[in-house]
C-alpha atoms as a PDB file:
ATOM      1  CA  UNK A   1     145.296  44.534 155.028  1.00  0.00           C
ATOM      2  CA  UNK A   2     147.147  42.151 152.729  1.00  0.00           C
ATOM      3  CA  UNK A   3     150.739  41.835 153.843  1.00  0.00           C
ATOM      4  CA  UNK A   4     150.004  44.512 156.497  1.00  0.00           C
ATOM      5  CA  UNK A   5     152.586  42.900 158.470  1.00  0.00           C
ATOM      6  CA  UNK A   6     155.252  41.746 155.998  1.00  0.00           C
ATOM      7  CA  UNK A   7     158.160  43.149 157.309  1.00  0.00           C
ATOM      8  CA  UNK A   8     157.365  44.118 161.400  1.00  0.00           C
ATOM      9  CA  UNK A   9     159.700  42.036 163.682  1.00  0.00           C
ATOM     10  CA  UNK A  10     159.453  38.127 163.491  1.00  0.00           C
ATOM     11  CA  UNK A  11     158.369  38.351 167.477  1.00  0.00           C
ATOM     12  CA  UNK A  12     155.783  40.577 166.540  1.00  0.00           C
ATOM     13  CA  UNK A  13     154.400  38.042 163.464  1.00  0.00           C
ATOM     14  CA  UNK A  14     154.456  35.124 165.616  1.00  0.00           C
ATOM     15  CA  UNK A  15     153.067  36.575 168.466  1.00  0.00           C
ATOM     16  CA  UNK A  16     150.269  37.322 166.042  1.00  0.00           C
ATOM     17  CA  UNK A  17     149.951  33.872 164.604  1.00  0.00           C
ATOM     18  CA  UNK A  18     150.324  32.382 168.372  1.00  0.00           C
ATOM     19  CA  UNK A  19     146.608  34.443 168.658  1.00  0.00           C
ATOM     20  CA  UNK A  20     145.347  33.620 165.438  1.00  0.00           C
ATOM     21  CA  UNK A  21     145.890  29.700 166.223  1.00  0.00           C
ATOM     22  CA  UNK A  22     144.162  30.512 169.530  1.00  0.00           C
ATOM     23  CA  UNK A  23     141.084  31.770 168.057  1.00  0.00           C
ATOM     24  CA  UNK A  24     141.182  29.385 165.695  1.00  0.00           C
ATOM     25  CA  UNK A  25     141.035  26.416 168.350  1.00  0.00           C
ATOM     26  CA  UNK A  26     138.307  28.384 169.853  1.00  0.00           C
ATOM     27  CA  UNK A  27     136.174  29.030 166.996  1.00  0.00           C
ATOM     28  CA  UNK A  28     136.762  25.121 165.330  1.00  0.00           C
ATOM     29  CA  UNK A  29     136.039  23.444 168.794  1.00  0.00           C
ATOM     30  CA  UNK A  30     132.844  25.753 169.055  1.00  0.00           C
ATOM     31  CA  UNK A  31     131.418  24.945 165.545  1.00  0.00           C
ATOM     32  CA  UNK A  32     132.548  21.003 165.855  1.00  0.00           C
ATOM     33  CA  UNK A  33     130.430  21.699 169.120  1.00  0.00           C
ATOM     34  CA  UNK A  34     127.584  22.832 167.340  1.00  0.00           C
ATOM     35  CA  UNK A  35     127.671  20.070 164.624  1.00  0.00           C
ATOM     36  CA  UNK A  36     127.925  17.128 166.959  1.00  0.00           C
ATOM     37  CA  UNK A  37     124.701  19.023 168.953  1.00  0.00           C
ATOM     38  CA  UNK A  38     122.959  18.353 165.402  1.00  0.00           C
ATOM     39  CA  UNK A  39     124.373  15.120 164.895  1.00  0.00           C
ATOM     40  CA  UNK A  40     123.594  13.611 168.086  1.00  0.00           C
ATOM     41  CA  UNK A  41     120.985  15.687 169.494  1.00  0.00           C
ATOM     42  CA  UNK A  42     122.430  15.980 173.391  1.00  0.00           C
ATOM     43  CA  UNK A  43     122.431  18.496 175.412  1.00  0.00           C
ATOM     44  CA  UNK A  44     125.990  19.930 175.607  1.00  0.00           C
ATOM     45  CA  UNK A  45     126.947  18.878 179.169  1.00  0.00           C
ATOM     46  CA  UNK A  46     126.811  15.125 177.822  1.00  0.00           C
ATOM     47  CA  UNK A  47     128.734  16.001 174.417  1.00  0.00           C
ATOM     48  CA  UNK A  48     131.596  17.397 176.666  1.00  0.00           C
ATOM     49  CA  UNK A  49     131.959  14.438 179.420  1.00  0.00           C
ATOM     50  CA  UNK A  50     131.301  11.941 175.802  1.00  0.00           C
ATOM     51  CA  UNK A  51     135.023  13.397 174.798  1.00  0.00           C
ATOM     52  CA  UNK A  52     137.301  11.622 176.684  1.00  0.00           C
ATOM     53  CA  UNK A  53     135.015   8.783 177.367  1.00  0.00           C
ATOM     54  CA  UNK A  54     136.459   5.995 175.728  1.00  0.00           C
ATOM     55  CA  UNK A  55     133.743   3.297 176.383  1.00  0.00           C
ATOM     56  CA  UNK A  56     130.750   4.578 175.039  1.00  0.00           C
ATOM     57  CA  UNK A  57     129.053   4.358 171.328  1.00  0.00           C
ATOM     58  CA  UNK A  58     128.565   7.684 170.450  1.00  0.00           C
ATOM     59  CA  UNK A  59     132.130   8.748 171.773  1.00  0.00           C
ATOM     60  CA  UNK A  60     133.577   8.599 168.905  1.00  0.00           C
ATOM     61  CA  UNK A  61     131.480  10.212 166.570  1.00  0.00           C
ATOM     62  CA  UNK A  62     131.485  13.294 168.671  1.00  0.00           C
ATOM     63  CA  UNK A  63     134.577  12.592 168.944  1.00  0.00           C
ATOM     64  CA  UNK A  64     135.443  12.697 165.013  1.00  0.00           C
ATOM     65  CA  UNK A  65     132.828  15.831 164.835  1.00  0.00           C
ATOM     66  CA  UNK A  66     134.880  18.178 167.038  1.00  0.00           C
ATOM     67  CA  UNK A  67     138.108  16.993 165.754  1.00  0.00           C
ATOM     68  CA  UNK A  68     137.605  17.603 162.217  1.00  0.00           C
ATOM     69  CA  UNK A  69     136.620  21.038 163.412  1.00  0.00           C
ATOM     70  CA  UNK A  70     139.383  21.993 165.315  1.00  0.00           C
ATOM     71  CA  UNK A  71     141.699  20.703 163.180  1.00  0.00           C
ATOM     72  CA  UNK A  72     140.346  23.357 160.507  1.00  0.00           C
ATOM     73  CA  UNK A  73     140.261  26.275 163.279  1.00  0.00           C
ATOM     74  CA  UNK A  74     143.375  25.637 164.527  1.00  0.00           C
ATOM     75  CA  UNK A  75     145.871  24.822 161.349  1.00  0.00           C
ATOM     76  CA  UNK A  76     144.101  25.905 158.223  1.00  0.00           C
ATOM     77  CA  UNK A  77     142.424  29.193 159.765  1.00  0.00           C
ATOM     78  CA  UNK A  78     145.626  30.385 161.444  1.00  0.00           C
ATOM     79  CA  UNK A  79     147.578  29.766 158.156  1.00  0.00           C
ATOM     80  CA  UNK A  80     145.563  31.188 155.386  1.00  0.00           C
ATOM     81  CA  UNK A  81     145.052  34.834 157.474  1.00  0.00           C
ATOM     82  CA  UNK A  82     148.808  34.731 158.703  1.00  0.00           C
ATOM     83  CA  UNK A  83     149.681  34.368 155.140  1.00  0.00           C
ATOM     84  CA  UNK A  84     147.192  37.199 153.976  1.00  0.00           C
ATOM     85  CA  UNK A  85     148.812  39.217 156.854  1.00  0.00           C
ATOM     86  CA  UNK A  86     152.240  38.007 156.437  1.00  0.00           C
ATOM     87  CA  UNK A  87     152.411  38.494 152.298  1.00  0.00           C
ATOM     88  CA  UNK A  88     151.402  40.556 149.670  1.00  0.00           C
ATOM     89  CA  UNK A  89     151.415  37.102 147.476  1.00  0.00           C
ATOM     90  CA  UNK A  90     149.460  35.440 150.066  1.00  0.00           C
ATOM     91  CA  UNK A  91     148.966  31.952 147.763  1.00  0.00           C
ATOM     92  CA  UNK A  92     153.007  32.214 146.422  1.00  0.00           C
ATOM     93  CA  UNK A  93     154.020  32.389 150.132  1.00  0.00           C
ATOM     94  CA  UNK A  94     151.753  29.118 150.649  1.00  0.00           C
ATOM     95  CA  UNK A  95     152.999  27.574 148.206  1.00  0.00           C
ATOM     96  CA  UNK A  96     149.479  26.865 147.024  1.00  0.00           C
ATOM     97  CA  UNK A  97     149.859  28.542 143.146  1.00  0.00           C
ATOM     98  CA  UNK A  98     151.879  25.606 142.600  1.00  0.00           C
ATOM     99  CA  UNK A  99     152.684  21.533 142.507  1.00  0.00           C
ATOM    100  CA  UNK A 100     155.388  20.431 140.332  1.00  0.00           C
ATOM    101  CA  UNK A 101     157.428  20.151 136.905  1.00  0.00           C
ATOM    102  CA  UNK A 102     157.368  16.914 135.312  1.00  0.00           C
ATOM    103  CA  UNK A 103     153.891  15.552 137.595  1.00  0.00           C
ATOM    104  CA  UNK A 104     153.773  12.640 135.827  1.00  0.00           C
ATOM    105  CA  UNK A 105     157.351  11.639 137.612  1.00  0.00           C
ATOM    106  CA  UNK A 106     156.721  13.150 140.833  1.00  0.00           C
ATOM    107  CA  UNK A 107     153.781  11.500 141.830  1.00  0.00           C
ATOM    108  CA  UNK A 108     155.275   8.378 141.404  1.00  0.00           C
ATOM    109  CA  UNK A 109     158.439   9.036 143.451  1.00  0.00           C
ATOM    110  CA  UNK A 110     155.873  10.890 146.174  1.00  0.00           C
ATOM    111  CA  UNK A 111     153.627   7.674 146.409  1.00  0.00           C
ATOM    112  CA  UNK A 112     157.028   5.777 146.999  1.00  0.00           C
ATOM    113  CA  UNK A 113     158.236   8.222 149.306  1.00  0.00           C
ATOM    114  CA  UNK A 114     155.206   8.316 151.240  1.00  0.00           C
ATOM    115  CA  UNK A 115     154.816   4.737 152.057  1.00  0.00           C
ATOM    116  CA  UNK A 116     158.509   4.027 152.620  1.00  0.00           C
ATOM    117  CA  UNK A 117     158.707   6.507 155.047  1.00  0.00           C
ATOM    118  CA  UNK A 118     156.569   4.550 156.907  1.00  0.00           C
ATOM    119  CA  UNK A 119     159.419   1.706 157.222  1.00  0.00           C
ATOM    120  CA  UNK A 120     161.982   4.746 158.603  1.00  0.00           C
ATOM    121  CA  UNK A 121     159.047   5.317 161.322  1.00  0.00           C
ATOM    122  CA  UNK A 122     158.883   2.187 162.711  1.00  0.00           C
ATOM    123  CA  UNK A 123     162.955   1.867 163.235  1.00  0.00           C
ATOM    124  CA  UNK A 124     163.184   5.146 164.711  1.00  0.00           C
ATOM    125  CA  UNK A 125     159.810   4.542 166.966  1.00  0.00           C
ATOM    126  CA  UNK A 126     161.316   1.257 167.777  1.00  0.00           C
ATOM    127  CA  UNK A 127     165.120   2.664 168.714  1.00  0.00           C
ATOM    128  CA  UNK A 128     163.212   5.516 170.403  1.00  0.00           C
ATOM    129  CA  UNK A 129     161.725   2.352 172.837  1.00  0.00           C
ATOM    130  CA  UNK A 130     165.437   0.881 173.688  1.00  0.00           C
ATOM    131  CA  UNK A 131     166.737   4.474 174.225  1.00  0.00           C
ATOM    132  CA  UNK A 132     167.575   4.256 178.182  1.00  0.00           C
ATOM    133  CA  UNK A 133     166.320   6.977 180.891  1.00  0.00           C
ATOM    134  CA  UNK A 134     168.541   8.088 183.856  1.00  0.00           C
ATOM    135  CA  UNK A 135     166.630   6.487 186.931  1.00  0.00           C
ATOM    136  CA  UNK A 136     165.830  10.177 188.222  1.00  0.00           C
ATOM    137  CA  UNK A 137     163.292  10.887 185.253  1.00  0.00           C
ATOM    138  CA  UNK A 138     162.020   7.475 185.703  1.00  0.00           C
ATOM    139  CA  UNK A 139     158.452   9.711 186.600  1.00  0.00           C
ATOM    140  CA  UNK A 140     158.393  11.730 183.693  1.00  0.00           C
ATOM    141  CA  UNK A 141     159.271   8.871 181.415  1.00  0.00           C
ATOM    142  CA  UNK A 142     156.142   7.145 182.903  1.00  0.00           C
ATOM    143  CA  UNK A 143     154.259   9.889 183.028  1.00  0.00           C
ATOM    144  CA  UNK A 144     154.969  10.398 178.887  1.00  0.00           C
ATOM    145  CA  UNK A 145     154.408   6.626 178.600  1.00  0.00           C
ATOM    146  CA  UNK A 146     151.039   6.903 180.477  1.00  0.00           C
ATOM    147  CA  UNK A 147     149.733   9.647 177.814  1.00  0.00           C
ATOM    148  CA  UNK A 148     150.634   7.998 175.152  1.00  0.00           C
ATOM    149  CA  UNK A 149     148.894   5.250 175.948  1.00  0.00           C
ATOM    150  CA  UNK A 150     146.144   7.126 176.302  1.00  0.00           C
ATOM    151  CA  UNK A 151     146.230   8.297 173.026  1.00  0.00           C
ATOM    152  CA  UNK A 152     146.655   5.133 171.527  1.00  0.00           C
ATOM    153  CA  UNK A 153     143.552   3.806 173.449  1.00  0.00           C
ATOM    154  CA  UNK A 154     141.798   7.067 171.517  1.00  0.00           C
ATOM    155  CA  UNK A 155     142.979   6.167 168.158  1.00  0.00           C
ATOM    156  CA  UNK A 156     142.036   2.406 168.719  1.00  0.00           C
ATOM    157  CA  UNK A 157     138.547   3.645 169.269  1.00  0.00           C
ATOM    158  CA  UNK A 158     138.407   6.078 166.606  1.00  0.00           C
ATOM    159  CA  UNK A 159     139.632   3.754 164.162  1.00  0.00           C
ATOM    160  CA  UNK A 160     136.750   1.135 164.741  1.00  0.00           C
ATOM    161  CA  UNK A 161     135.091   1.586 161.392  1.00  0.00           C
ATOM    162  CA  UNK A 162     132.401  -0.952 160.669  1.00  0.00           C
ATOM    163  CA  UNK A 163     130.955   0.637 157.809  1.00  0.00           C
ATOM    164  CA  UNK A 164     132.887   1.897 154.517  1.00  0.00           C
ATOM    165  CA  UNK A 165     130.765   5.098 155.560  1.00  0.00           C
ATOM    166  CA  UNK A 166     133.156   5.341 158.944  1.00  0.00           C
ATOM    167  CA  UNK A 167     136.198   4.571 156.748  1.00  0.00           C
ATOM    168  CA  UNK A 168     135.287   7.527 154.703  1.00  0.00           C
ATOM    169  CA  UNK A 169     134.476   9.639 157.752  1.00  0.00           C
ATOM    170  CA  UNK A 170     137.910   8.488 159.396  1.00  0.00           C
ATOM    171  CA  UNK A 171     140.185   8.762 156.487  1.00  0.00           C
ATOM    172  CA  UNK A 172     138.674  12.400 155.946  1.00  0.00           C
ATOM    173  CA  UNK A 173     139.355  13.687 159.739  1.00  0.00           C
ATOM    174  CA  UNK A 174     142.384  11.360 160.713  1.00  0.00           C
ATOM    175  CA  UNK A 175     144.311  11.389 156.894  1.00  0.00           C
ATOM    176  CA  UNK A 176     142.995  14.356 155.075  1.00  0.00           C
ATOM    177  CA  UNK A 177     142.604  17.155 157.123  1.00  0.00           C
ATOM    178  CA  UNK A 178     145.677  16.672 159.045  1.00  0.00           C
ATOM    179  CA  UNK A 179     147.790  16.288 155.941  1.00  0.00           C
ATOM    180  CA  UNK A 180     146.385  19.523 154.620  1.00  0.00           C
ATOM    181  CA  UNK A 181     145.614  21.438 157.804  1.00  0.00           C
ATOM    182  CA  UNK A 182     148.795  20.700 159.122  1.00  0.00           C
ATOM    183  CA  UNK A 183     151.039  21.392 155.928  1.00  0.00           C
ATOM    184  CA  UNK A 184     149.224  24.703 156.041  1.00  0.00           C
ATOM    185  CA  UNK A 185     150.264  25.767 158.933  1.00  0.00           C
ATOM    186  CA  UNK A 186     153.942  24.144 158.999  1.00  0.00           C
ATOM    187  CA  UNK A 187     155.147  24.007 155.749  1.00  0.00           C
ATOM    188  CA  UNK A 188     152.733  26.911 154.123  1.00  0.00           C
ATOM    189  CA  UNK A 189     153.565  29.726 156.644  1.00  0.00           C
ATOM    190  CA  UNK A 190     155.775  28.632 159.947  1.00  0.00           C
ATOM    191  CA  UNK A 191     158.721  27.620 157.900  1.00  0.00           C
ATOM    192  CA  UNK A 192     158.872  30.124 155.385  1.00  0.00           C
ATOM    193  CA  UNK A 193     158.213  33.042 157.642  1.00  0.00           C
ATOM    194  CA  UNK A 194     161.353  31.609 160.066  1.00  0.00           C
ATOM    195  CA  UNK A 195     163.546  31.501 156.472  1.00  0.00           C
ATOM    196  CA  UNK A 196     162.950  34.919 156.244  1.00  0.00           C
ATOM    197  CA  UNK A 197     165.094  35.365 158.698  1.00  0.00           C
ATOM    198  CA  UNK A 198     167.559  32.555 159.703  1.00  0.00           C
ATOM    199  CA  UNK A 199     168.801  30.068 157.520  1.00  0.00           C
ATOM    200  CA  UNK A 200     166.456  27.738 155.635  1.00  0.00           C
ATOM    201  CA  UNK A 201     167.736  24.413 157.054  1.00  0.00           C
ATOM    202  CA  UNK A 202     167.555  25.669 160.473  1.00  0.00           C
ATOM    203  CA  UNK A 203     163.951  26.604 160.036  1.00  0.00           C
ATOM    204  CA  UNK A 204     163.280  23.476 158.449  1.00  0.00           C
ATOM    205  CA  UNK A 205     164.402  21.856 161.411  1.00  0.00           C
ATOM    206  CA  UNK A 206     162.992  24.108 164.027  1.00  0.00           C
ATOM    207  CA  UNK A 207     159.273  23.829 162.570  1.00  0.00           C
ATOM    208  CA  UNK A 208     160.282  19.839 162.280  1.00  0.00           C
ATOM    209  CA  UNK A 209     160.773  20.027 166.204  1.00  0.00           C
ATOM    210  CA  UNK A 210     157.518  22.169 166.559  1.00  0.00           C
ATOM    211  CA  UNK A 211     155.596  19.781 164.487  1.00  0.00           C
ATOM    212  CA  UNK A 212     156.605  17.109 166.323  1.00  0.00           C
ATOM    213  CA  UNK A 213     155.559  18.458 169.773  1.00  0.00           C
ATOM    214  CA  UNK A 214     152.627  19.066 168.672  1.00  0.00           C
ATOM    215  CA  UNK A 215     151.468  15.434 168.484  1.00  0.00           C
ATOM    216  CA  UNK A 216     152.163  14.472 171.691  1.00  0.00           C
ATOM    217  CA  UNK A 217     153.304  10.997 171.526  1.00  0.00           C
ATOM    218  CA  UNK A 218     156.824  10.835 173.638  1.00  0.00           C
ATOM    219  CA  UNK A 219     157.958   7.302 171.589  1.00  0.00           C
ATOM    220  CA  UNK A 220     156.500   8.538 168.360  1.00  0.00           C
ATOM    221  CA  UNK A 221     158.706  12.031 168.589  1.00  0.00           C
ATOM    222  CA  UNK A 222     161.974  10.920 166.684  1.00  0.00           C
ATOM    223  CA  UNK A 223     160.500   9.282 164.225  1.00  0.00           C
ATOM    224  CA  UNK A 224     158.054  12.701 163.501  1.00  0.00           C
ATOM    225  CA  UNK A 225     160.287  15.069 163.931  1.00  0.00           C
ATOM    226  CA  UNK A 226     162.753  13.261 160.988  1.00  0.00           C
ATOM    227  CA  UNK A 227     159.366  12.774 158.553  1.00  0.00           C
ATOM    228  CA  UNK A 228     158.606  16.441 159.877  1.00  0.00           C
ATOM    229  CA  UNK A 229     162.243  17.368 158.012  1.00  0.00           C
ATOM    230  CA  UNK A 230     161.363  15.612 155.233  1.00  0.00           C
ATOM    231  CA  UNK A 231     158.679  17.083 154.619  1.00  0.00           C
ATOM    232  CA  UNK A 232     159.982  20.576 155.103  1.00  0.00           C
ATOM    233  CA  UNK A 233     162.790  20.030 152.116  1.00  0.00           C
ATOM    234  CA  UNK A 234     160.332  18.570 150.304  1.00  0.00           C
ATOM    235  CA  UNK A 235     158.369  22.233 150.448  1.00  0.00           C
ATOM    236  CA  UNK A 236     161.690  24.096 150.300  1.00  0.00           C
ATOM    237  CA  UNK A 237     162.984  21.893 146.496  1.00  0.00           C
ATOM    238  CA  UNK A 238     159.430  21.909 145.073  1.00  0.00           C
ATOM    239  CA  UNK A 239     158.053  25.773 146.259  1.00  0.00           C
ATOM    240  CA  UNK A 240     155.177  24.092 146.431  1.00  0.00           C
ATOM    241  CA  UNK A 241     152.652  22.999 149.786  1.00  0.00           C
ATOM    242  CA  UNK A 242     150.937  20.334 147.806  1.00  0.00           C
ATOM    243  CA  UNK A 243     153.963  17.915 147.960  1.00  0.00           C
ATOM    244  CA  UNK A 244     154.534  17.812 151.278  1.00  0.00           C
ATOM    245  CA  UNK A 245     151.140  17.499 152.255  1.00  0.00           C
ATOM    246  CA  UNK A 246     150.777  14.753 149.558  1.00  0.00           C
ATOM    247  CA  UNK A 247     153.188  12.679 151.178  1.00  0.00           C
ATOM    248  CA  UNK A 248     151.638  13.617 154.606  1.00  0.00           C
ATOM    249  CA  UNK A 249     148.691  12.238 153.560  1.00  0.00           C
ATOM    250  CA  UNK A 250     149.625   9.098 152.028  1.00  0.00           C
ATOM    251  CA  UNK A 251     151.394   8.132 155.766  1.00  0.00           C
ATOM    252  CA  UNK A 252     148.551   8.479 157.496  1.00  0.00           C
ATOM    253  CA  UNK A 253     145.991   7.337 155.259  1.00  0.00           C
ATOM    254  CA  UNK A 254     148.223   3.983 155.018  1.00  0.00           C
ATOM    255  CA  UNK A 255     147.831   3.415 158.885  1.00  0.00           C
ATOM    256  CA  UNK A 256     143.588   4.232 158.447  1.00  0.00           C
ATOM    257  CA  UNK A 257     143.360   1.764 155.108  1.00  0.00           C
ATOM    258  CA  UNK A 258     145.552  -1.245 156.632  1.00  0.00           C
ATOM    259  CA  UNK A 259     143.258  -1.022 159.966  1.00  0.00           C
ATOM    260  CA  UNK A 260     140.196  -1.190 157.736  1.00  0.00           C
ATOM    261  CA  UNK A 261     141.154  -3.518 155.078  1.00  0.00           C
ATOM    262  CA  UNK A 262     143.129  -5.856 157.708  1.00  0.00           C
ATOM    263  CA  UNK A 263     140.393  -5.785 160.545  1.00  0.00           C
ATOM    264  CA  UNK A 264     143.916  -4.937 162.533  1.00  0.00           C
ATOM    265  CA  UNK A 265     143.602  -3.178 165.729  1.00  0.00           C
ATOM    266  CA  UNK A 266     145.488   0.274 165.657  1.00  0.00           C
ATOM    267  CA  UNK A 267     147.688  -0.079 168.293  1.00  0.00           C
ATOM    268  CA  UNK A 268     148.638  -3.828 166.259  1.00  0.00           C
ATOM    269  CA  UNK A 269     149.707  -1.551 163.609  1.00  0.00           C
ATOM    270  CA  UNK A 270     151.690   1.151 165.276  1.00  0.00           C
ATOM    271  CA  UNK A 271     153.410  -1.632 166.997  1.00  0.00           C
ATOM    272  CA  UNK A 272     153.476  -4.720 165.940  1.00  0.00           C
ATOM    273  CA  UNK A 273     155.485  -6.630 164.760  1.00  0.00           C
ATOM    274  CA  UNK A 274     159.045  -5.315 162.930  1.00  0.00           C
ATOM    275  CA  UNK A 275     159.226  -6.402 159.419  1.00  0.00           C
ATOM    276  CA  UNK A 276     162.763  -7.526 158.609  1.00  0.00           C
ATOM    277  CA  UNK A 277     165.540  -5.613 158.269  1.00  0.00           C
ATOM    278  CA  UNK A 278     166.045  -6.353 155.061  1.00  0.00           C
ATOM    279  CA  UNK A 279     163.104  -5.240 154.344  1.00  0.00           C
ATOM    280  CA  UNK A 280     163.097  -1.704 156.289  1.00  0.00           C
ATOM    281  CA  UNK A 281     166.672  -1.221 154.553  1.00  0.00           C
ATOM    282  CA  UNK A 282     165.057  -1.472 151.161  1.00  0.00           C
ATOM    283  CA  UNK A 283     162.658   0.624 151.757  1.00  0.00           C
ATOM    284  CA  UNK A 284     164.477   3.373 153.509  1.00  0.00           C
ATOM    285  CA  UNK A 285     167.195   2.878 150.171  1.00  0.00           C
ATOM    286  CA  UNK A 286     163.850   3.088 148.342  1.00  0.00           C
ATOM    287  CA  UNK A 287     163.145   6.417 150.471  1.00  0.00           C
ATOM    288  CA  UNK A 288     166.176   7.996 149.890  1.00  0.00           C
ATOM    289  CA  UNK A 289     166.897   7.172 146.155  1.00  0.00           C
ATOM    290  CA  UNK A 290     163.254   8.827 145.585  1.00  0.00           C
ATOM    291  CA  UNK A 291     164.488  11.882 147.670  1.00  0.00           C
ATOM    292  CA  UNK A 292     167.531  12.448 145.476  1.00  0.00           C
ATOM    293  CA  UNK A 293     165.393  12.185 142.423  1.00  0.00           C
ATOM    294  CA  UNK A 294     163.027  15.016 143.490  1.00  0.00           C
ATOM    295  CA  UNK A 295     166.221  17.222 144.602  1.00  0.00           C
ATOM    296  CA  UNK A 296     167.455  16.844 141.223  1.00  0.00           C
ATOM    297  CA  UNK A 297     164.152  17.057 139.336  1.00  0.00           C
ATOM    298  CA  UNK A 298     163.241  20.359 140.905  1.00  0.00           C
ATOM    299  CA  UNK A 299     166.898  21.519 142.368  1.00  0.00           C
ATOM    300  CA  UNK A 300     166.675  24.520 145.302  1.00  0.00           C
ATOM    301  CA  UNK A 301     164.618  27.774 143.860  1.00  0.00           C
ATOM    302  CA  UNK A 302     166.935  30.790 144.661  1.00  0.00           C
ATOM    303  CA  UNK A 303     165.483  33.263 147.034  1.00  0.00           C
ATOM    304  CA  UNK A 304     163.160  33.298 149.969  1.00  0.00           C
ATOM    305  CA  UNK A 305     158.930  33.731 149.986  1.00  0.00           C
ATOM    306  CA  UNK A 306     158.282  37.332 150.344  1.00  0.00           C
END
């Protein structure tokens, strides 16, 4: 079965990897399911309403349990049998058989990247605030608001971590996973399978946009969808997953540490207060000086996966 379906029609591979992401969910959420049942020993009528219940203890760990689960089923699963399907070099097409020439200068630059692109984050979430609506989509501007304050009140309680234990535990399913999950899915199979067959910066950008619905956080989308483009030329110069999902990780882990090491609330973090703009310009200058050393440390590799 390896690269059974190389070269059928792109509809027909995605319409594939649309199912395998669907049985993925299915088959994460049920063994996160399972897990929590062990953790917690409830009955799973309680587990399910202790989901989106935001003001009780064990919330969160189930919570964190199902998440971590589904975020395997859904991302990793989906990319490592697409890729198996999709290639005869399953790994090559990943991007996973390799990191970088010269490590020892681009984990440097990555660990700059990473945390500058924080600073290009918060200007873009912030312009994406002052951006005005027409007065006729005043509803679904406030209904976009409404969910993503909902989702903020979920990451506030998710990131209450009063033990290094929970610190661990939330770096692992709120840093980690995502970064490599995610990348998987993204930047291992979605982007290369769409260079195929259009032309590599438009399916940098396309998977950029997809990644960026994904999360679900209407002020947060600009600023995603550009760290989302990042990410994918960062996969495209190096060949290699393990960059961008190095960088991935180091932006979220940043928001988990300073909400642990500060005692910050999360939503304090994801918007508080602007640092200068002096400040934000050096970094972004610091973000885009570390970009044009990694274009010209690895260049663009010739070709397209296969």
């Amino acid at each position: 079965m390896k690269g059974a379906f190389a070269f059928r029609p792109l509809g027909l591979q995605l319409l594939i990897l649309v199912g395998l992401i669907l049985l993925g969910s299915l088959l994460g959420s049920f063994l996160g399911l399972t897990v929590a049942m062990m953790r917690t020993q409830l009955p799973i009528e309680e587990l399910l309403s202790l989901i989106n219940a935001f003001d009780q203890a064990q919330s969160a760990t189930v919570f964190k349990t199902v998440q971590g689960f589904a975020t395997l089923g859904t991302f990793l699963f989906p990319a490592l049998v697409g890729a198996y399907f999709f290639s005869p070099q399953p790994t090559q097409f990943l991007g996973t058989d390799r990191f970088s020439t010269r490590p020892w200068l681009a984990i440097p630059l990555l660990l700059i990247l990473g945390y500058s692109a924080g600073s290009m984050s918060d200007l873009l979430y912030r312009l994406s605030e002052q951006l005005p609506w027409p007065s006729w989509l005043s509803e679904v501007q406030d209904y976009l608001v409404s969910n993503q304050e909902a989702m903020l009140a979920r990451y506030s309680q998710l990131l209450d971590m009063p033990s290094f234990y929970s610190f661990v535990e939330v770096m692992l399913v709120m840093a980690l996973l995502p970064a490599l999950c995610e990348e998987a899915l993204f930047r291992g199979l979605i982007q290369p399978l769409l260079a195929r067959r259009i032309a590599t910066p438009l399916a940098i950008v396309f998977t950029a946009f997809l990644f960026a619905l994904l999360h679900q956080q209407f002020l947060a989308f600009l600023s995603i969808f550009t760290l989302g483009i990042i990410l994918g030329y960062l996969r495209h110069w190096s060949g290699s997953l393990w960059v961008p999902s190095l960088v991935h990780f180091i932006n979220n882990g940043i928001i988990v540490a300073s909400v642990y090491f500060t005692d910050a609330q999360y939503k304090d973090v994801a918007e508080g207060q602007a640092p200068a703009l002096g400040v934000s310009l050096a970094w972004i200058l610091a973000l885009a000086v570390s970009l044009g050393v990694l274009y010209r440390l690895w260049q663009v590799r010739p070709g397209r996966p296969q």
